[in-house]
Protein backbone atom coordinates (compact mmCIF):
# COMPACT_ATOMS: atom_id res chain seq x y z
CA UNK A 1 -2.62 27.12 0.79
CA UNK A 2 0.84 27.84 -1.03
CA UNK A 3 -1.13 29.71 -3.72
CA UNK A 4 -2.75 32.27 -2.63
CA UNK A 5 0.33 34.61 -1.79
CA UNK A 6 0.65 35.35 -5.74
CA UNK A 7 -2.95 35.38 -6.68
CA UNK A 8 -4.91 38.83 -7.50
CA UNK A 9 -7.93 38.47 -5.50
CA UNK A 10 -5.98 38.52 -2.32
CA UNK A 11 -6.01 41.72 -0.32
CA UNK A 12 -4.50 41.42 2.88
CA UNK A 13 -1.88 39.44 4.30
CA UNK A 14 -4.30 37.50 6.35
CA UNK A 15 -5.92 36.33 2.96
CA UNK A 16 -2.21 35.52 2.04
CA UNK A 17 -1.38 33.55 5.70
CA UNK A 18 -4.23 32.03 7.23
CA UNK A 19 -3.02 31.65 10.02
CA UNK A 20 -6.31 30.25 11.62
CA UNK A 21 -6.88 27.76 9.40
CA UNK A 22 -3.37 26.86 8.08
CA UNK A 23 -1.14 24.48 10.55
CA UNK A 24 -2.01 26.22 13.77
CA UNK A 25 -5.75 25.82 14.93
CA UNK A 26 -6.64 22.01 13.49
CA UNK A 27 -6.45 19.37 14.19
CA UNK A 28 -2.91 17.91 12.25
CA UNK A 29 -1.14 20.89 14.52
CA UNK A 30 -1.54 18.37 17.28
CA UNK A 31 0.25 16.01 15.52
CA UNK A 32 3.38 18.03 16.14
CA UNK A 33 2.64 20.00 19.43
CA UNK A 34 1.89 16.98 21.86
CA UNK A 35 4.91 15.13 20.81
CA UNK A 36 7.33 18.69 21.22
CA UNK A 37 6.33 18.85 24.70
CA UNK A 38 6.46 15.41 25.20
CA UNK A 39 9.89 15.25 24.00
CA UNK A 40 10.82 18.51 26.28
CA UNK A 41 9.69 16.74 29.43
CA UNK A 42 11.07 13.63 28.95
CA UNK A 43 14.91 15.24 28.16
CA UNK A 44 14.24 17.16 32.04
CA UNK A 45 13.78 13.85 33.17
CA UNK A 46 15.02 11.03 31.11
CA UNK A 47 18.18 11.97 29.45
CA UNK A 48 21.35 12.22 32.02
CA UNK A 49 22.22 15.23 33.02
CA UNK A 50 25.79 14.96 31.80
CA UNK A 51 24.93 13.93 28.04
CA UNK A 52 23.03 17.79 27.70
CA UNK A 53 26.32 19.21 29.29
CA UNK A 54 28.78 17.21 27.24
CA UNK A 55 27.20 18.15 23.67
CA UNK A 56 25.34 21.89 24.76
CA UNK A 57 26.54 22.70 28.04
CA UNK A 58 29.13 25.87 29.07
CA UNK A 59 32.32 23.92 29.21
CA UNK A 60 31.24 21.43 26.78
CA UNK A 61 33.48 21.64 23.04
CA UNK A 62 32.57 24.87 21.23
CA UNK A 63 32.55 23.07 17.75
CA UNK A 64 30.37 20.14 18.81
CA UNK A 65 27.53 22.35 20.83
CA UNK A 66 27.28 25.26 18.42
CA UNK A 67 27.66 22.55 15.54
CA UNK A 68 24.94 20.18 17.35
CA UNK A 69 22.54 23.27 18.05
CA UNK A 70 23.34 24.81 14.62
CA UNK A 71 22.42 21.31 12.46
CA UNK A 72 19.54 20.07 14.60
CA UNK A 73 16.91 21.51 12.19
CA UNK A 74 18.15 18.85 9.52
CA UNK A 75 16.55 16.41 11.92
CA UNK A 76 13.95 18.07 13.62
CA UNK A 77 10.75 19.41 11.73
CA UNK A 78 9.15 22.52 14.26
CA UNK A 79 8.09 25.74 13.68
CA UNK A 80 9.16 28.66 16.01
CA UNK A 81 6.86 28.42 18.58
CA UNK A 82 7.07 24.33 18.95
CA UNK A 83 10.25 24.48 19.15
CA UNK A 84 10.57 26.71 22.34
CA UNK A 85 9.37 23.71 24.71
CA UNK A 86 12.60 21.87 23.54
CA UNK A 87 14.32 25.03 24.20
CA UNK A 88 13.20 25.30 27.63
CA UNK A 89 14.14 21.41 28.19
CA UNK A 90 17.46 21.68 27.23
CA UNK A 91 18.53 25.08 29.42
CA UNK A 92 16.41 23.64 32.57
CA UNK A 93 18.80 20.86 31.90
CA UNK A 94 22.11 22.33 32.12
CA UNK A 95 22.52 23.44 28.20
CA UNK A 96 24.68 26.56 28.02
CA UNK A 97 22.74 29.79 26.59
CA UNK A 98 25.35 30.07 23.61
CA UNK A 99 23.89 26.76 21.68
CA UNK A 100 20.44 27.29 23.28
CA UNK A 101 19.76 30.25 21.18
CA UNK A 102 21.70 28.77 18.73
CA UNK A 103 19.51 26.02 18.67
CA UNK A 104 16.18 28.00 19.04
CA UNK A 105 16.98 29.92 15.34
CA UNK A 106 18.34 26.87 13.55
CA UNK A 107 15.80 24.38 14.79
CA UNK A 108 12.79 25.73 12.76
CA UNK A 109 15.03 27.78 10.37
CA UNK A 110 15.87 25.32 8.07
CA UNK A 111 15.51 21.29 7.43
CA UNK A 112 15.63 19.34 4.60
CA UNK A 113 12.18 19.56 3.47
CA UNK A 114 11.89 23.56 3.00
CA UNK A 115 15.17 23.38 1.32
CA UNK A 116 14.07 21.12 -1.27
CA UNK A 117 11.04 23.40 -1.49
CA UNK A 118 12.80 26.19 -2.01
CA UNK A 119 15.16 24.62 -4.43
CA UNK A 120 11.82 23.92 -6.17
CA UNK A 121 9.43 26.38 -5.97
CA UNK A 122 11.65 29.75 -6.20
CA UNK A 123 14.85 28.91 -7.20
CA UNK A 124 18.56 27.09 -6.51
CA UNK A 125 20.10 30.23 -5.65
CA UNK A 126 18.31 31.38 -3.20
CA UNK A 127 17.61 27.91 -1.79
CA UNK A 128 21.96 27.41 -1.38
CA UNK A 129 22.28 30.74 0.53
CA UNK A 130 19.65 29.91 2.61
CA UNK A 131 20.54 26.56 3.29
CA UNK A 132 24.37 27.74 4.52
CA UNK A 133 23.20 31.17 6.28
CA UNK A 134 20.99 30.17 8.73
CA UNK A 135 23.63 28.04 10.47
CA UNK A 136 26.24 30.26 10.23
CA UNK A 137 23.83 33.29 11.36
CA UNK A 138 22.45 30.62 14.34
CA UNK A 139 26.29 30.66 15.16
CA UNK A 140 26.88 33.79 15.18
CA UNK A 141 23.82 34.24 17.16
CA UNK A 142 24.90 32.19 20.30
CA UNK A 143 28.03 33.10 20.16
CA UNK A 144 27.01 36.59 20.72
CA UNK A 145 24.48 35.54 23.38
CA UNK A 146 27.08 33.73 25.62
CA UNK A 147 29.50 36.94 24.82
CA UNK A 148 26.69 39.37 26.48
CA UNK A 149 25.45 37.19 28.95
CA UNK A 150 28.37 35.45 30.15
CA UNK A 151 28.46 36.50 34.06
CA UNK A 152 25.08 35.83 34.10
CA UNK A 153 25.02 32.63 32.77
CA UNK A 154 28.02 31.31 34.87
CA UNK A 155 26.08 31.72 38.03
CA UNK A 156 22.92 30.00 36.42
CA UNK A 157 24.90 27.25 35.92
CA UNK A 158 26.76 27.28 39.64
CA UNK A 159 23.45 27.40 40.93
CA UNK A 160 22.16 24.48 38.68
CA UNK A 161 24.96 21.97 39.64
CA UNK A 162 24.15 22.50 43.56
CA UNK A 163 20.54 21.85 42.94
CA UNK A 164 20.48 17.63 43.61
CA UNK A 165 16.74 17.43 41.58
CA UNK A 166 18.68 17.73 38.57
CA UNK A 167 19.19 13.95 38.65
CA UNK A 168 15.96 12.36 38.33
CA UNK A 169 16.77 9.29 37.46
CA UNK A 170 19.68 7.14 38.04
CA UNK A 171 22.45 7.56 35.79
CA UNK A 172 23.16 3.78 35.43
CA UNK A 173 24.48 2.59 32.10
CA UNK A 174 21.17 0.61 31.43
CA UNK A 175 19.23 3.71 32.62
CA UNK A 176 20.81 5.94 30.36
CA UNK A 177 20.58 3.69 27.71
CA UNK A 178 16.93 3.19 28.15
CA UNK A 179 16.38 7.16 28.47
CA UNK A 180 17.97 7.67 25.07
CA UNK A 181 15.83 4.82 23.47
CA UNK A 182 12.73 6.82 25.21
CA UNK A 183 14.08 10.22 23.65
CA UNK A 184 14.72 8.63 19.99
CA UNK A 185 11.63 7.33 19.48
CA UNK A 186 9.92 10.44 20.83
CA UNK A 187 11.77 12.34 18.40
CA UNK A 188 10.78 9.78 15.55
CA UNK A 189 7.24 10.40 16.28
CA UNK A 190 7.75 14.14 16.42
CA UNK A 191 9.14 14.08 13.08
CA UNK A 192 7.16 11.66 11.30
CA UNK A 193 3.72 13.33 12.61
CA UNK A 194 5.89 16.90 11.25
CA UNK A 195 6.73 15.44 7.99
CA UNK A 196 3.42 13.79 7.61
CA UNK A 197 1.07 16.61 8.36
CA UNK A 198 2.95 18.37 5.51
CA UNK A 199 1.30 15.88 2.58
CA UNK A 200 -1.84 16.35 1.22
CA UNK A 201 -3.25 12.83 2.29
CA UNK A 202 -2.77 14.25 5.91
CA UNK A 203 -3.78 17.81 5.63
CA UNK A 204 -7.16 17.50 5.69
CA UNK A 205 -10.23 15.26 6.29
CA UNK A 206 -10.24 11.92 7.43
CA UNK A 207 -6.27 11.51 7.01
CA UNK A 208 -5.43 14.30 9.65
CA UNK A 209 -8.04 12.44 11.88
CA UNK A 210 -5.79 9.00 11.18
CA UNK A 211 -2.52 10.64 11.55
CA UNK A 212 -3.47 11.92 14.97
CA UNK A 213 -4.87 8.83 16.13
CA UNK A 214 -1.85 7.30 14.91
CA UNK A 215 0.27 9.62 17.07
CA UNK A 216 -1.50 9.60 20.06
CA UNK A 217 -1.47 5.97 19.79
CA UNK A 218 2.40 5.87 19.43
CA UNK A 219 2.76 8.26 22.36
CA UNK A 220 0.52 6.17 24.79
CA UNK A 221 2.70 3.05 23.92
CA UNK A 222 6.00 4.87 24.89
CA UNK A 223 4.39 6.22 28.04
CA UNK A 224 3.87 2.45 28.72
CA UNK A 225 7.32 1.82 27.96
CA UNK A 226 8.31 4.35 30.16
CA UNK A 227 6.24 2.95 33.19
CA UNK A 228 7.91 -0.14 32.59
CA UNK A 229 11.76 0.99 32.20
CA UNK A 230 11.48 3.57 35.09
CA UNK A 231 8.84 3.03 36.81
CA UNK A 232 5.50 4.97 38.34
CA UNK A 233 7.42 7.97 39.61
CA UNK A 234 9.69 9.06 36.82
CA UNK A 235 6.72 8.17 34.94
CA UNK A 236 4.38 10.81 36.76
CA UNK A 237 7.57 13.41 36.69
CA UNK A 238 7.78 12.91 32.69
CA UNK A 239 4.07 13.74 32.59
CA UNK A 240 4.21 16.80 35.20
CA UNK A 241 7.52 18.67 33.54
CA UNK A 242 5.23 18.12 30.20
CA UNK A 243 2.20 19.94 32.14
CA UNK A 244 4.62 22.67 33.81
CA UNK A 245 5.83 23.40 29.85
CA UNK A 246 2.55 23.58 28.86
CA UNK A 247 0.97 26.04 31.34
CA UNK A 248 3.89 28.32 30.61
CA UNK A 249 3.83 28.09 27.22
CA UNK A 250 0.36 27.62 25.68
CA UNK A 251 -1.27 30.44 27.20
CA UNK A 252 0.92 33.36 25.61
CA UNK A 253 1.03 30.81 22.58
CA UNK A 254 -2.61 31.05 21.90
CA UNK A 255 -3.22 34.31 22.53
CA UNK A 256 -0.18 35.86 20.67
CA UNK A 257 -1.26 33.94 17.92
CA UNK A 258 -4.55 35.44 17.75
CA UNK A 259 -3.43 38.81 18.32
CA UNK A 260 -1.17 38.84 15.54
CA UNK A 261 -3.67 36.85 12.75
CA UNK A 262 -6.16 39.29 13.86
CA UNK A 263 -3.19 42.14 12.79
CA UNK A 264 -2.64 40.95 9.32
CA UNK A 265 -5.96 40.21 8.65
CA UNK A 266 -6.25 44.27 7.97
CA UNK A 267 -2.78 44.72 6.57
CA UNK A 268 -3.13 45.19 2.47
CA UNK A 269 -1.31 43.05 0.41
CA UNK A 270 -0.16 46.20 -1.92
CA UNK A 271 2.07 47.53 1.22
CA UNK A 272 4.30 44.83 0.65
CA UNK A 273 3.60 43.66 -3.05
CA UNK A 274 4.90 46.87 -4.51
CA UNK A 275 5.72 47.06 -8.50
CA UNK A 276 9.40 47.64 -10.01
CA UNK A 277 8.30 50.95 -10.71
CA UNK A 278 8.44 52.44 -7.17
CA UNK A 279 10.75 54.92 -6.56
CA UNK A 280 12.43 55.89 -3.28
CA UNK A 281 14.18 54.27 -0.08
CA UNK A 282 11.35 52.51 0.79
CA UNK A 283 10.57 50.74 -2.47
CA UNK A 284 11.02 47.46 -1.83
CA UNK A 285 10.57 46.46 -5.89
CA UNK A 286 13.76 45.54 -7.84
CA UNK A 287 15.91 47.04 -7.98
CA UNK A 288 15.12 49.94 -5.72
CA UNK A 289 14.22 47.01 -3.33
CA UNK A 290 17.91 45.77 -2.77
CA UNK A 291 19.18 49.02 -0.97
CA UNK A 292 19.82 48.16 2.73
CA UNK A 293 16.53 50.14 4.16
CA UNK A 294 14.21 47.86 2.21
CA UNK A 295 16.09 44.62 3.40
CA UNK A 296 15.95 45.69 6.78
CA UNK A 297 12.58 46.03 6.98
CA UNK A 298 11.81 42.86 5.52
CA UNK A 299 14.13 40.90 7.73
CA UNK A 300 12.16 43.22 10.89
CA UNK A 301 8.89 42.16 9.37
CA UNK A 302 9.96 38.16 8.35
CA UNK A 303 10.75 38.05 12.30
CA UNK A 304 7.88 38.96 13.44
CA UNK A 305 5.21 37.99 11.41
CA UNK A 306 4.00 33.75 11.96
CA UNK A 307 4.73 31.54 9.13
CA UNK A 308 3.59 27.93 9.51
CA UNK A 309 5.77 25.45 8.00
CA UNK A 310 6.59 26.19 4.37
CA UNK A 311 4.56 28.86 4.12
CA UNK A 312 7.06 31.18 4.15
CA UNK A 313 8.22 30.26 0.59
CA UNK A 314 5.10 30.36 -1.10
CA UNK A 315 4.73 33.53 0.33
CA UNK A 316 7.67 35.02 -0.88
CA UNK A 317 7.51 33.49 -4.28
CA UNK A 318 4.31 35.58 -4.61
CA UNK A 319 6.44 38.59 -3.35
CA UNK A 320 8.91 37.79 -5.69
CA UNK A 321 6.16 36.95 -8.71
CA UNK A 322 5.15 40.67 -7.77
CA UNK A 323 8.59 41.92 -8.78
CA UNK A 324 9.59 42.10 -5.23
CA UNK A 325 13.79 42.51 -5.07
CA UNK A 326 15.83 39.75 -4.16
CA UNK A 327 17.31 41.19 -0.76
CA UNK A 328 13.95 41.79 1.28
CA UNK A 329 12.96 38.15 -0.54
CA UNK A 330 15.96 36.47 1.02
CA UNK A 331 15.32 38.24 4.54
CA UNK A 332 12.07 36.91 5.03
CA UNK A 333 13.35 33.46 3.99
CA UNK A 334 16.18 33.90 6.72
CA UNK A 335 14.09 35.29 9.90
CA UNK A 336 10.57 33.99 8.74
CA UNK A 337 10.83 30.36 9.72
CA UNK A 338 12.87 30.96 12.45
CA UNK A 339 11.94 33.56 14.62
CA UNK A 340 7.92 35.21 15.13
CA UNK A 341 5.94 37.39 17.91
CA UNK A 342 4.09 34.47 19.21
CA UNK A 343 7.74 32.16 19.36
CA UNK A 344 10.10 35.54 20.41
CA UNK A 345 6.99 35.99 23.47
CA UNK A 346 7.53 32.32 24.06
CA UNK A 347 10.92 32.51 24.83
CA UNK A 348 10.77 35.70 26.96
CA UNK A 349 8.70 33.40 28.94
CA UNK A 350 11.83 30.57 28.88
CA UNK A 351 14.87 32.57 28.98
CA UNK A 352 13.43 36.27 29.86
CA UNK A 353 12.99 39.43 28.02
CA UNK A 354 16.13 41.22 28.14
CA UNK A 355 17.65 38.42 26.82
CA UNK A 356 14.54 38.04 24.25
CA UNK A 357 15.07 41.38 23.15
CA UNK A 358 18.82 41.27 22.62
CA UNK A 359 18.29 38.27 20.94
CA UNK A 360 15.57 39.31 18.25
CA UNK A 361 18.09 43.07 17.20
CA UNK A 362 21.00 40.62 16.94
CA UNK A 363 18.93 38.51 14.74
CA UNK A 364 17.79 40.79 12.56
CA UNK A 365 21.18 42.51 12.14
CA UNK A 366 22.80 39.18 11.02
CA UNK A 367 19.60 38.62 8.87
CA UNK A 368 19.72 42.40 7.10
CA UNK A 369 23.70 42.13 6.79
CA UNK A 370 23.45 38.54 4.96
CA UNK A 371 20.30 39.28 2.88
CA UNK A 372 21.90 42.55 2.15
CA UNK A 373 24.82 41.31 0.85
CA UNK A 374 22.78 39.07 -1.33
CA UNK A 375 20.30 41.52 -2.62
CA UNK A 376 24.11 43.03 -4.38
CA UNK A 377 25.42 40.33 -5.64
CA UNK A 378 22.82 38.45 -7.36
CA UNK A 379 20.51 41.06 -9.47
CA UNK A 380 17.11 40.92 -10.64
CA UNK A 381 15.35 37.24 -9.94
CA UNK A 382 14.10 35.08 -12.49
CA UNK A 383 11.75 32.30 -11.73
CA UNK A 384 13.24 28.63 -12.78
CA UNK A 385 10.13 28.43 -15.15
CA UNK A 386 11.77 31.16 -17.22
CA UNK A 387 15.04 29.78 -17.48
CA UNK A 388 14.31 27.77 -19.90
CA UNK A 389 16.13 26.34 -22.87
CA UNK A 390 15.92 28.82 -25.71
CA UNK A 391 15.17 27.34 -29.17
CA UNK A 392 17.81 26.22 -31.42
């Protein structure tokens, strides 16, 4: 699936994306959505109240919860849209909306494994600007976010200290050790079914079959576990705060996601595969491709457009293949993983639209001012193949 973006027979940007049959609609995608929304409900319910506010919450240290929310994607392995149930877990428990929407960009922005990818499939340079910008841009981010919404959010979070149901469970030293055992291994088995999913022994056939079993398996033990730690109510509040993030997120998931496959199924490849020798302020070849219209364009379009995991650097390694500039490359690199329709809809749902909306122009500003900058500085790109030792 990481091929097709450079090949010639592909027309549209559907053919290049398949969104329907890569990551999203099979059955390996389960392997990472049940487990996000597992792991959403049990932090509502399992994790004390006052370890979300000492790491993420409004008075908690600035350099711990933006540097907590800004590294989490080097553990976590979700795309934009399965990360939004953590999102909503983490503000419904007390998590201030600075490193919240910090956390929401840098989550599925970058990790280890589409660093690595990047370092290998289009290059080290790009791969080390990516690899520092999206924290520093998911900073930036929810720092602006608690600027703008700061009245706003200190009466969210009077109003959620005098509400008593945000202790669900006692916060006991055994019972909050116990909840973070819960939480751990939920993560584990978020990001081993992630990582897994990813290899070709468990992308299709049988193995995705085995790797879900596997995981559903896993899950029904710790659900077990949890029966027996906290017994039959907790138990039935983990599983109905996973049900309540599922009926508010699922339905806009699905259908968002359909919308927008059925969009760039009829949007031609050539649009935005353009040659070097395009002229104008729209070319979006190199170098004409590098001026800041172009970028900004690219960063609008790598923001909205879906990209399941990893896709998004095939994809613009066939961009680049296509003599696509550097600038608009490193934009959809930057806002791609991160941020899409179906995940920016999501969150509307979470955190509500004005908010959604100031949220996506600030990203893309940061995104077009960083790729921007880039595009400048570093020239026409070379693919590693070429760089090559020449002959003695």
């Amino acid at each position: 699936m990481f091929a097709l973006a450079s090949e010639d027979c592909v027309e549209t940007l559907g053919q290049a994306v398949n969104l329907f049959k890569c990551c999203i609609f099979t059955w390996r995608a389960l392997t990472i959505v049940l487990p996000a929304f597992l792991v959403a409900g049990a932090l509502v319910v399992f994790v004390p109240n006052y370890a979300v506010m000492k790491y993420l919450g409004a008075k908690a240290n600035r350099v711990l919860s933006y540097g907590v929310s800004a590294f989490s994607g080097n553990v976590l392995t979700v795309c934009s849209c399965n990360v939004v149930p953590i999102f909503a877990g983490i503000l419904r428990r007390g998590a201030g909306i600075g490193p919240a929407f910090c956390f929401v960009f840098a989550a599925p922005a970058i990790h280890i494994v589409n660093t690595v990818f990047t370092y290998q499939v289009i290059g080290w340079r790009l791969a080390l600007w990516r690899f520092f910008a999206v924290p520093i841009i998911a900073v930036a981010v929810g720092g602006t976010m608690g600027l703008l919404f700061r009245r706003e959010e200190r009466q969210r979070q009077s109003e959620m200290h005098s509400n008593p149901s945000m202790a669900l469970v006692a916060t006991s030293p055994e019972h909050a050790r116990r909840g973070y055992l819960l939480f751990g291994a939920l993560i584990l088995v978020l990001i081993i079914g992630a990582t897994l999913s990813s290899l070709a022994p468990f992308g299709r056939g049988s193995g995705q079959y085995l790797l879900l079993v596997g995981v559903v398996l896993a899950l029904l033990g710790l659900a077990f576990v949890a029966l027996k730690w906290f017994g039959r109510e907790e138990t039935l509040e983990w599983g109905r705060q996973t049900y309540l993030l599922l009926k508010m997120i699922v339905p806009i998931f699905v259908v968002s996601v359909i919308a927008i496959a059925l969009i760039v199924s009829h949007i031609p490849v050539r649009l935005i595969m353009p040659t070097a020798a395009q002229q104008g302020g729209l070319a979006f070849g190199t170098p004409q491709g590098n001026r800041f219209l172009p970028v900004l364009l690219s960063a609008m379009f790598g923001t909205l457009m879906y990209f399941p995991m990893l896709t998004e650097v095939a994809f613009t390694k066939g961009l680049l293949i296509k003599s696509f500039a550097v600038g608009p490359a490193l934009a959809i690199l930057l806002g791609g993983p991160g941020l899409s329709l179906p995940g920016l809809l999501l969150v509307g749902r979470v955190a509500g639209w004005r908010k959604t909306v100031v949220y996506w122009l600030v990203m893309v500003a940061l995104v077009t001012i960083v790729a921007y900058v880039f595009g400048r500085y570093y020239g026409d790109y070379m693919c590693p193949c070429q760089q090559l030792p020449k002959a003695q």
